[in-house]
Protein backbone atom coordinates (compact mmCIF):
# COMPACT_ATOMS: atom_id res chain seq x y z
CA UNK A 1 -47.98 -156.86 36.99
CA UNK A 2 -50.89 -154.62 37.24
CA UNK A 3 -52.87 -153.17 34.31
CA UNK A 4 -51.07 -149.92 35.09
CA UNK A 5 -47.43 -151.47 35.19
CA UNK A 6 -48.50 -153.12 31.74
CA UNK A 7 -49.74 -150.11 30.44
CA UNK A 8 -46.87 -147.75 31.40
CA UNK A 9 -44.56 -150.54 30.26
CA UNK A 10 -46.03 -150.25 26.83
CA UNK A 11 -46.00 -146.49 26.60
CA UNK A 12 -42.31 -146.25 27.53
CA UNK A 13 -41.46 -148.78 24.78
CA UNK A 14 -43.81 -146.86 22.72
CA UNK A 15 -41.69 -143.35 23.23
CA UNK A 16 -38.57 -144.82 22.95
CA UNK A 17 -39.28 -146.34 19.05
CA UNK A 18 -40.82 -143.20 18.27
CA UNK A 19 -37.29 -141.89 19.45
CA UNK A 20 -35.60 -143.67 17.21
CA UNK A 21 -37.27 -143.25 14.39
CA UNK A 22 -37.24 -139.33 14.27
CA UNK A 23 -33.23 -139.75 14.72
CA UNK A 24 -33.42 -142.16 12.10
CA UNK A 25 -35.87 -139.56 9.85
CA UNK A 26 -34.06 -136.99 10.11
CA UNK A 27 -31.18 -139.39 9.24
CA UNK A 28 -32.21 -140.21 6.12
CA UNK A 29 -33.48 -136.28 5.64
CA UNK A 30 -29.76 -135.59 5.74
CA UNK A 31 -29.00 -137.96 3.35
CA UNK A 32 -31.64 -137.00 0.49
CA UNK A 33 -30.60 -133.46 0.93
CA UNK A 34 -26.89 -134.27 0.13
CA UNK A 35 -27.59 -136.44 -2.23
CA UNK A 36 -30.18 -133.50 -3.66
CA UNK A 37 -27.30 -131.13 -4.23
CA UNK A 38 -24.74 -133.90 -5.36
CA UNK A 39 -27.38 -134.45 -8.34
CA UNK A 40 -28.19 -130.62 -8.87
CA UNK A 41 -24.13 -130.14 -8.77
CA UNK A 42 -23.57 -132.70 -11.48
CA UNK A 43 -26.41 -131.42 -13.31
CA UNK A 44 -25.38 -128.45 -14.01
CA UNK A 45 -22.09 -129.60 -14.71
CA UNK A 46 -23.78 -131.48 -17.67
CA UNK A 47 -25.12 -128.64 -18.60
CA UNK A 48 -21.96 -126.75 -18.66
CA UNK A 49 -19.91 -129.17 -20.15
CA UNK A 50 -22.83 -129.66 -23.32
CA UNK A 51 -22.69 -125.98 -23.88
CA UNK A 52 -19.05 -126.38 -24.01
CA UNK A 53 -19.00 -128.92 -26.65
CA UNK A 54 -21.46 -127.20 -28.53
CA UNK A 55 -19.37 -124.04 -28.54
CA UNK A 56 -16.78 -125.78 -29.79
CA UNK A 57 -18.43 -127.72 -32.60
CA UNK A 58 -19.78 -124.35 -33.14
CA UNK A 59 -16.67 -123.00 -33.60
CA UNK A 60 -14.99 -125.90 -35.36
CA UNK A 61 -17.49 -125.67 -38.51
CA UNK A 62 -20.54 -127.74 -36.80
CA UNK A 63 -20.53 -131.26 -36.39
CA UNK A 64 -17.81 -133.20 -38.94
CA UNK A 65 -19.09 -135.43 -41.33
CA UNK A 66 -17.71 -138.83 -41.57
CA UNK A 67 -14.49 -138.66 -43.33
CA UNK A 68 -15.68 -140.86 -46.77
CA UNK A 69 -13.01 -144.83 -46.67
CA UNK A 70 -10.28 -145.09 -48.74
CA UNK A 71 -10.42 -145.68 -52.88
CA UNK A 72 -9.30 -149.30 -52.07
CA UNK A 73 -12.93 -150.18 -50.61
């Protein structure tokens, strides 16, 4: 093989990894964008479901206090 053969060689191996790993960037790009808006979904579903409780603690006299045992203790 000639220098030029070699070299070529190399640079077509060369092109076809850096193929491969944009498909596989923009792969994983995908993925941490999905994943992004699964967590900012749940988050603010958190969120929503906090305020709820609060409301109704709120609404059923603030948080109970621990009901005090028996007379038998």
């Amino acid at each position: 093989m000639s220098d030029d053969e070699t070299l070529n060689e190399r640079i077509d191996r060369l092109e076809i990894r850096i193929a491969y790993q944009d498909e596989i960037i923009e792969d994983l790009n995908k993925t941490v964008l999905a994943q992004w808006k699964q967590i900012d979904l749940l988050t603010r579903r958190i969120a929503a479901l906090t305020d709820r409780i609060q409301e109704a603690e709120r609404k059923a006299g603030g948080p109970s206090a621990p009901e005090p045992p028996p007379p038998h203790y």
